[in-house]
Protein backbone atom coordinates (compact mmCIF):
# COMPACT_ATOMS: atom_id res chain seq x y z
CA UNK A 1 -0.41 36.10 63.68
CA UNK A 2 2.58 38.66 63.51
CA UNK A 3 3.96 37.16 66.40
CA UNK A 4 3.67 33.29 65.23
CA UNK A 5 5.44 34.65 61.78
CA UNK A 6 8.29 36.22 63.73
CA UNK A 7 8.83 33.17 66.14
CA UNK A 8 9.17 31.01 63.38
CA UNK A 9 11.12 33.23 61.59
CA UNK A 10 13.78 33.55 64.18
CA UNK A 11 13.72 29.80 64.33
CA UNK A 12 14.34 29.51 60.90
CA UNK A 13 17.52 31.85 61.24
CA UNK A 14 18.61 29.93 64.04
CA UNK A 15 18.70 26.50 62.09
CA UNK A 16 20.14 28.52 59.28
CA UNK A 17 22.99 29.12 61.58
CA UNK A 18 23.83 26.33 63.01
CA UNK A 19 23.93 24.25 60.25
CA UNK A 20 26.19 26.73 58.85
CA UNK A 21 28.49 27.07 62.15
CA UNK A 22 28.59 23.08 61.42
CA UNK A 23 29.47 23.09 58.11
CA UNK A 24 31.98 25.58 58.67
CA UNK A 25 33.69 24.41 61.99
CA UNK A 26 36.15 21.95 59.90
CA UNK A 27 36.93 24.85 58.11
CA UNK A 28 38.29 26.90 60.87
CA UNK A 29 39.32 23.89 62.99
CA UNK A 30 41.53 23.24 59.34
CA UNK A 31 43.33 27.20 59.27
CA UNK A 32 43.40 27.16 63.16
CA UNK A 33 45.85 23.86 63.76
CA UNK A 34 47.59 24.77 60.19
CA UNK A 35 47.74 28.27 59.15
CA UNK A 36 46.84 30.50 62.19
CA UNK A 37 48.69 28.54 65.04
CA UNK A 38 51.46 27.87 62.95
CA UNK A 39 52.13 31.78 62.27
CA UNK A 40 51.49 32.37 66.02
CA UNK A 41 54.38 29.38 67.09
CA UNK A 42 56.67 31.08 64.81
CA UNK A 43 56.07 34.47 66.48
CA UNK A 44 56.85 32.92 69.77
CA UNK A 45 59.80 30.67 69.13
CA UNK A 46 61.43 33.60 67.69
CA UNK A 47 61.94 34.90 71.33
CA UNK A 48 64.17 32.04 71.90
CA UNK A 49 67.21 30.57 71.78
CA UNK A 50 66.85 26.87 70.36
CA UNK A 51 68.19 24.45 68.09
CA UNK A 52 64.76 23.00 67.38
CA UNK A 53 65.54 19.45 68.65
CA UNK A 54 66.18 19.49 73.22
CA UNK A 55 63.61 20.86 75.27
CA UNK A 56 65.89 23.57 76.35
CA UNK A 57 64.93 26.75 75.45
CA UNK A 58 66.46 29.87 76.20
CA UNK A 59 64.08 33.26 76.51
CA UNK A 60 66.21 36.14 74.66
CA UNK A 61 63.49 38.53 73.96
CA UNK A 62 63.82 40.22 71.24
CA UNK A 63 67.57 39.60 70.16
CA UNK A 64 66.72 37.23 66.82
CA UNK A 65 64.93 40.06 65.64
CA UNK A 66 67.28 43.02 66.57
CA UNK A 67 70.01 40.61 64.85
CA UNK A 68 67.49 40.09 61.80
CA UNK A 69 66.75 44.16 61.61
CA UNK A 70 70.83 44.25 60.81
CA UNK A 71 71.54 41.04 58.73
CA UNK A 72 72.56 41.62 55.38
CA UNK A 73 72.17 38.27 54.49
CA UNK A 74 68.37 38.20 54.74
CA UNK A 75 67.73 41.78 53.27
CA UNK A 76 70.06 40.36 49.99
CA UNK A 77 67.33 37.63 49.89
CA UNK A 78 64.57 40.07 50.16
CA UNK A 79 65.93 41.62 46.89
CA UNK A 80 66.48 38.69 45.64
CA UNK A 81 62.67 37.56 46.18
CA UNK A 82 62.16 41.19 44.71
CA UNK A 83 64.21 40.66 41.42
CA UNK A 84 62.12 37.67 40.98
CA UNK A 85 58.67 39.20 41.83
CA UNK A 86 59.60 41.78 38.82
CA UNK A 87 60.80 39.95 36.77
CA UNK A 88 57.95 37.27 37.31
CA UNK A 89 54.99 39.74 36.66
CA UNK A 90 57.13 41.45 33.52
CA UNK A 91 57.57 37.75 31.26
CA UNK A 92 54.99 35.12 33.05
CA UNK A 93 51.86 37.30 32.64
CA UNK A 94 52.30 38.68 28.94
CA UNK A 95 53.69 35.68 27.86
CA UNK A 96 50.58 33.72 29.22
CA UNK A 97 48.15 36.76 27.85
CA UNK A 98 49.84 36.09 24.63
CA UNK A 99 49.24 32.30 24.60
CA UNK A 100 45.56 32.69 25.53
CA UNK A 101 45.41 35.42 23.42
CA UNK A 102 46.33 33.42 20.30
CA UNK A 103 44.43 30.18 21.46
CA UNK A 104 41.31 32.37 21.31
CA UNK A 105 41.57 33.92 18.07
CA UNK A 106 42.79 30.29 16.38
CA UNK A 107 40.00 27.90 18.17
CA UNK A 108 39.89 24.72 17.52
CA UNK A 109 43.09 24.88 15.58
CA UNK A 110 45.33 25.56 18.50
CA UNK A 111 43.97 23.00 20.69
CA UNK A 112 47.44 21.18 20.28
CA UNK A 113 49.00 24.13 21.62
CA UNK A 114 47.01 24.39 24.55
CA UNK A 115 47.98 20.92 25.14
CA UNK A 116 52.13 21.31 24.56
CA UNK A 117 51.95 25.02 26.46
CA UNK A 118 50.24 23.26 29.37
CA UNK A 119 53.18 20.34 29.95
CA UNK A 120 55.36 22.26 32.33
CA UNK A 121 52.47 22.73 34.97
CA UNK A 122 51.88 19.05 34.97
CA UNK A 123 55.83 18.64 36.35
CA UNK A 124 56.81 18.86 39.81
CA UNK A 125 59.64 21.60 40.83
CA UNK A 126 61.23 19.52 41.80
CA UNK A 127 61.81 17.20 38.67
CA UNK A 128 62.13 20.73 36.75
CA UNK A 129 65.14 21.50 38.54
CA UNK A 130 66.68 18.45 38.15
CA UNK A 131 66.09 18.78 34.38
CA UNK A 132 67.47 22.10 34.14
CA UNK A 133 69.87 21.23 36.14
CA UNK A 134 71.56 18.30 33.54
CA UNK A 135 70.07 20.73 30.80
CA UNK A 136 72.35 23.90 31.51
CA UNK A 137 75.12 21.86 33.37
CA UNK A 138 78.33 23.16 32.36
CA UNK A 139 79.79 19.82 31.16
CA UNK A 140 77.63 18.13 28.93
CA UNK A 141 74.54 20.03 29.43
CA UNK A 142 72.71 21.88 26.37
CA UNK A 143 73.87 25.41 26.43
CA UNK A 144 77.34 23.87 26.35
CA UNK A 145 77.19 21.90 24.14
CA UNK A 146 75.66 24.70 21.52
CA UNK A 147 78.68 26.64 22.65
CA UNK A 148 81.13 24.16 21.59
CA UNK A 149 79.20 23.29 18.22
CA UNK A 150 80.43 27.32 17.53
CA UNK A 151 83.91 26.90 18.77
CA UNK A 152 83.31 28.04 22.27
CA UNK A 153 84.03 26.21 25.44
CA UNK A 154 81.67 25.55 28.96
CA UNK A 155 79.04 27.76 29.79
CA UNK A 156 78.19 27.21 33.63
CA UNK A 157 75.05 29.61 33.75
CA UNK A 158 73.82 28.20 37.09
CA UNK A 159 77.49 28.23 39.23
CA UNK A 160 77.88 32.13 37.60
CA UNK A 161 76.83 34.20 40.10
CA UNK A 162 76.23 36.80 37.63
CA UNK A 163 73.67 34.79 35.75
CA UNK A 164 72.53 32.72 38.22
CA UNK A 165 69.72 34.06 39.61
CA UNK A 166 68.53 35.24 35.73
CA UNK A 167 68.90 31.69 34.80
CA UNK A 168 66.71 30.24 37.46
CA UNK A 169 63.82 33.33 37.08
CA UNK A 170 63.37 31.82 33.77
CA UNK A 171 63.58 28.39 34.55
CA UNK A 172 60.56 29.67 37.34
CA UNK A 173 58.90 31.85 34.14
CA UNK A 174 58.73 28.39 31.91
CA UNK A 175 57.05 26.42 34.44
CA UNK A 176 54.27 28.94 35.63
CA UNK A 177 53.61 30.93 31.94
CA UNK A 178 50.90 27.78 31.52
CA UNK A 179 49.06 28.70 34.99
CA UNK A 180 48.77 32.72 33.49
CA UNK A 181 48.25 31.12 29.80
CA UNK A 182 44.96 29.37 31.54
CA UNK A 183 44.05 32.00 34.11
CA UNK A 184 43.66 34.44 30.63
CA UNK A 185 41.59 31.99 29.14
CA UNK A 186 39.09 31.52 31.55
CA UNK A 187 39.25 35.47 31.87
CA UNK A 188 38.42 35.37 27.96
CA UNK A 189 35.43 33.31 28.94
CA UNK A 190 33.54 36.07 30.44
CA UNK A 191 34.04 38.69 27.64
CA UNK A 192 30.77 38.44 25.30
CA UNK A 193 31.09 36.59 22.39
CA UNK A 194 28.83 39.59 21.16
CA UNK A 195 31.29 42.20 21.77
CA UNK A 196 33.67 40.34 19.55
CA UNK A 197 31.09 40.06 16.76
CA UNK A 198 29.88 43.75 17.31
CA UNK A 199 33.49 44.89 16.62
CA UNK A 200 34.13 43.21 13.38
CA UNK A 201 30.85 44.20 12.02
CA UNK A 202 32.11 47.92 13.04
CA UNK A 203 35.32 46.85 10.79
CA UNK A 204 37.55 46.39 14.26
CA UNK A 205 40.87 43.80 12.86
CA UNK A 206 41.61 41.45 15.68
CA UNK A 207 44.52 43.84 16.78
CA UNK A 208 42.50 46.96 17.54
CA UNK A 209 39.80 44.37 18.92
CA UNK A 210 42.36 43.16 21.72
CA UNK A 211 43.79 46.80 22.03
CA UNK A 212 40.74 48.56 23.07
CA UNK A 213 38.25 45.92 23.78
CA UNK A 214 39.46 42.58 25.10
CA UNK A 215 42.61 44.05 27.33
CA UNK A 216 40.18 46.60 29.46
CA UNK A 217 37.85 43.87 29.79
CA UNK A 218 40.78 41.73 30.93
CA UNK A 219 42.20 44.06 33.10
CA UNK A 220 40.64 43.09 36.69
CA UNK A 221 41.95 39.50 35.84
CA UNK A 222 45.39 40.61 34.95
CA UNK A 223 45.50 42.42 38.22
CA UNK A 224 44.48 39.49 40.09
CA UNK A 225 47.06 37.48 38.43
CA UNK A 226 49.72 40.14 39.47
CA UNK A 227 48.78 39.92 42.70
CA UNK A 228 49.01 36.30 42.73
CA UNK A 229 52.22 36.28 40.79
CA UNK A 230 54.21 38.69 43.69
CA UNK A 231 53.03 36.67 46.77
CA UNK A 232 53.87 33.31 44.83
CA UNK A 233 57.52 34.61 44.35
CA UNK A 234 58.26 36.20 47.62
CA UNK A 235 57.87 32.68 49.29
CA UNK A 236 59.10 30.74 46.19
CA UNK A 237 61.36 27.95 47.81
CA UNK A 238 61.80 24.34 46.10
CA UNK A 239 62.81 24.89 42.90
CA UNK A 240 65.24 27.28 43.81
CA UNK A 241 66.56 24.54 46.67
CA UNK A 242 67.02 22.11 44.15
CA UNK A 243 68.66 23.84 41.30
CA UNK A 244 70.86 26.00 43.30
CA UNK A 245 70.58 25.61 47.14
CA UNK A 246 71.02 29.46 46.97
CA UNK A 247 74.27 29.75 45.74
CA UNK A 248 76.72 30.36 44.29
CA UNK A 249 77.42 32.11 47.58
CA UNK A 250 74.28 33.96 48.37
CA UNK A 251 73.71 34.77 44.66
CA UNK A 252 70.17 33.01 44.33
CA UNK A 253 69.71 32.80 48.21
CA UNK A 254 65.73 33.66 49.02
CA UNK A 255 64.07 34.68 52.40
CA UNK A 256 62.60 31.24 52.24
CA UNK A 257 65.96 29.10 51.46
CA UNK A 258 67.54 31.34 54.21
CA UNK A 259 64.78 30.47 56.58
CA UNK A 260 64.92 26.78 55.84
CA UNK A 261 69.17 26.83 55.99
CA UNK A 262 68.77 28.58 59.57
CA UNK A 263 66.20 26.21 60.81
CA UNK A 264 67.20 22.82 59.58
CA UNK A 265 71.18 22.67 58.68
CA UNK A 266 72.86 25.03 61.39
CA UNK A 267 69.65 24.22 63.85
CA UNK A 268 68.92 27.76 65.10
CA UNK A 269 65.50 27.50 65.18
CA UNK A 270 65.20 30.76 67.27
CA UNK A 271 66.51 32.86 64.61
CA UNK A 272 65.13 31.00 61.78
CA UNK A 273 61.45 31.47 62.99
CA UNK A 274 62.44 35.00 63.11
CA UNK A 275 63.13 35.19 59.50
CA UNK A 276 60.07 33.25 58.96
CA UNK A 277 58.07 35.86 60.86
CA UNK A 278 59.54 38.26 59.29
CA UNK A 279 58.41 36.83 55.87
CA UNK A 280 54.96 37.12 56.78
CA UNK A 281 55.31 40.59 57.89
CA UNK A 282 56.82 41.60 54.70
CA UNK A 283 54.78 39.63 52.14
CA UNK A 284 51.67 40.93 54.00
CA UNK A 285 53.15 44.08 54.13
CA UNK A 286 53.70 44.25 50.53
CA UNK A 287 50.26 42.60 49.48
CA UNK A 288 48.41 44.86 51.33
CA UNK A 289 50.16 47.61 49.22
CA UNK A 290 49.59 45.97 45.82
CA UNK A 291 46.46 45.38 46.49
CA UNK A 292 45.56 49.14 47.70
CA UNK A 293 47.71 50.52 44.96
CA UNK A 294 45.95 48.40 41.99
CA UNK A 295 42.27 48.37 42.73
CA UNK A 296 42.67 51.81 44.25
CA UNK A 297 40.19 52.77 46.84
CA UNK A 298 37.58 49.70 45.97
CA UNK A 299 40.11 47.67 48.18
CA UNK A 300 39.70 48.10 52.16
């Protein structure tokens, strides 16, 4: 009897796991041709010379990355992506906490806010930067044409390369505060509707009930979003492309608009798989880190 248990047993698990091996093989076929191979290509073509278009390759070992060890050009990027990451997790995730924050306490009342807070997420990047850049253009865009109603003159905030890169990190902040504003209120979802109720009836005002309640109870989710916040700027590209193409100069330039500029207008495909490796490295790098340094020693 013990025996006819275990065989079928085992023949249970063994259906078990092929149907999941099937179920799952599109999945890894899927990150294997698009992710994984990819990042391994990259790798591999940065040990070459090659302009991405002949067949001729040139083996140069590791040159592209002794060059890309010493290029100030990326590691200005890198702080640039840095800047960003800040200044990113400083106004998108407050600003969003706020927003849910406020749609919570008001209900039904601020379903019309949810709605007009939302808008920017429903636009492309792409048709954001365009937008911005006709709204902060320095003839006949917005900001200009405040400054004049006040006796002032043009105000080119996107070809300043002192306010350039602020400029677009808050044209980035306005279009991704509705993703944090959403991601809070689904967090808000999973705090007790009791707690809330148990507070009051203790004499808690909605203030000291968001204080010392809500916000620890929030805080895993708000450390997820951080998380999700740096790795989203460090390989923020198109919007960036579109408003500025990196400049003025190199004042908005990113790893990612460096790669791209490497790769596809001077052709050195060699050198701009390099940076590209490099990316990984340091947004994995630097992920890893968060990670460990925000959950502590729960994260492996």
């Amino acid at each position: 009897m013990n025996n006819q248990s275990n065989t079928l047993g085992w023949r249970r698990q063994r259906s078990t796991n092929i149907a999941a091996f099937i179920f799952l093989l599109p999945v890894f076929l899927l990150l294997t041709v698009f992710i994984f191979y990819p990042i391994v290509d990259s790798f591999a073509i940065s040990t070459y010379r090659w302009n991405g278009i002949t067949a001729d390759r040139t083996f140069v070992g590791l040159s592209n990355w002794g060059k890309l060890v010493g290029d100030r050009e990326f590691w200005f990027a890198f702080r640039n992506n840095i800047m960003i990451m800040v200044m990113s997790i400083i106004i998108q995730i407050p600003i969003g906490l706020a927003e849910a924050t406020f749609i919570e306490f008001a209900g039904r009342k601020a379903a019309i806010c949810k709605v007009l807070w939302f808008i920017p997420m429903l636009m492309s990047s792409v048709a954001i930067g365009f937008l911005f850049n006709y709204a902060l253009a320095a003839n006949g865009g917005m900001i200009s044409a405040v400054s004049k109603l006040f006796g002032g003159g043009n105000i080119d905030l996107l070809g300043n390369k002192n306010t350039a890169l602020v400029t677009v990190i808050f044209v980035i902040a306005w279009q991704f505060i509705p993703f944090y504003m959403v991601y809070c209120m689904a967090a808000y979802t999973n705090v007790s509707e009791d707690v809330y109720e148990a507070a009051v009836i203790d004499g808690a005002t909605k203030s000291q009930y968001f204080r010392r309640i809500a916000l620890p109870l929030l805080a895993p989710s708000l450390k997820s979003a951080a998380i999700l916040s740096m790795v989203g700027s460090l390989k923020y590209f198109d919007l960036i492309y579109v408003m500025t193409g990196g400049g003025p100069g190199t004042a908005t330039e990113l790893m990612a608009t460096y790669m791209y500029k490497n790769s596809f207008v001077q052709f050195n495909m060699g050198y701009g798989s390099a940076v590209a490796a490099g990316m990984f490295i340091l947004i994995t790098g630097l992920s890893l880190v968060t990670m460990r340094v925000i959950n502590g020693k729960k994260e492996v």
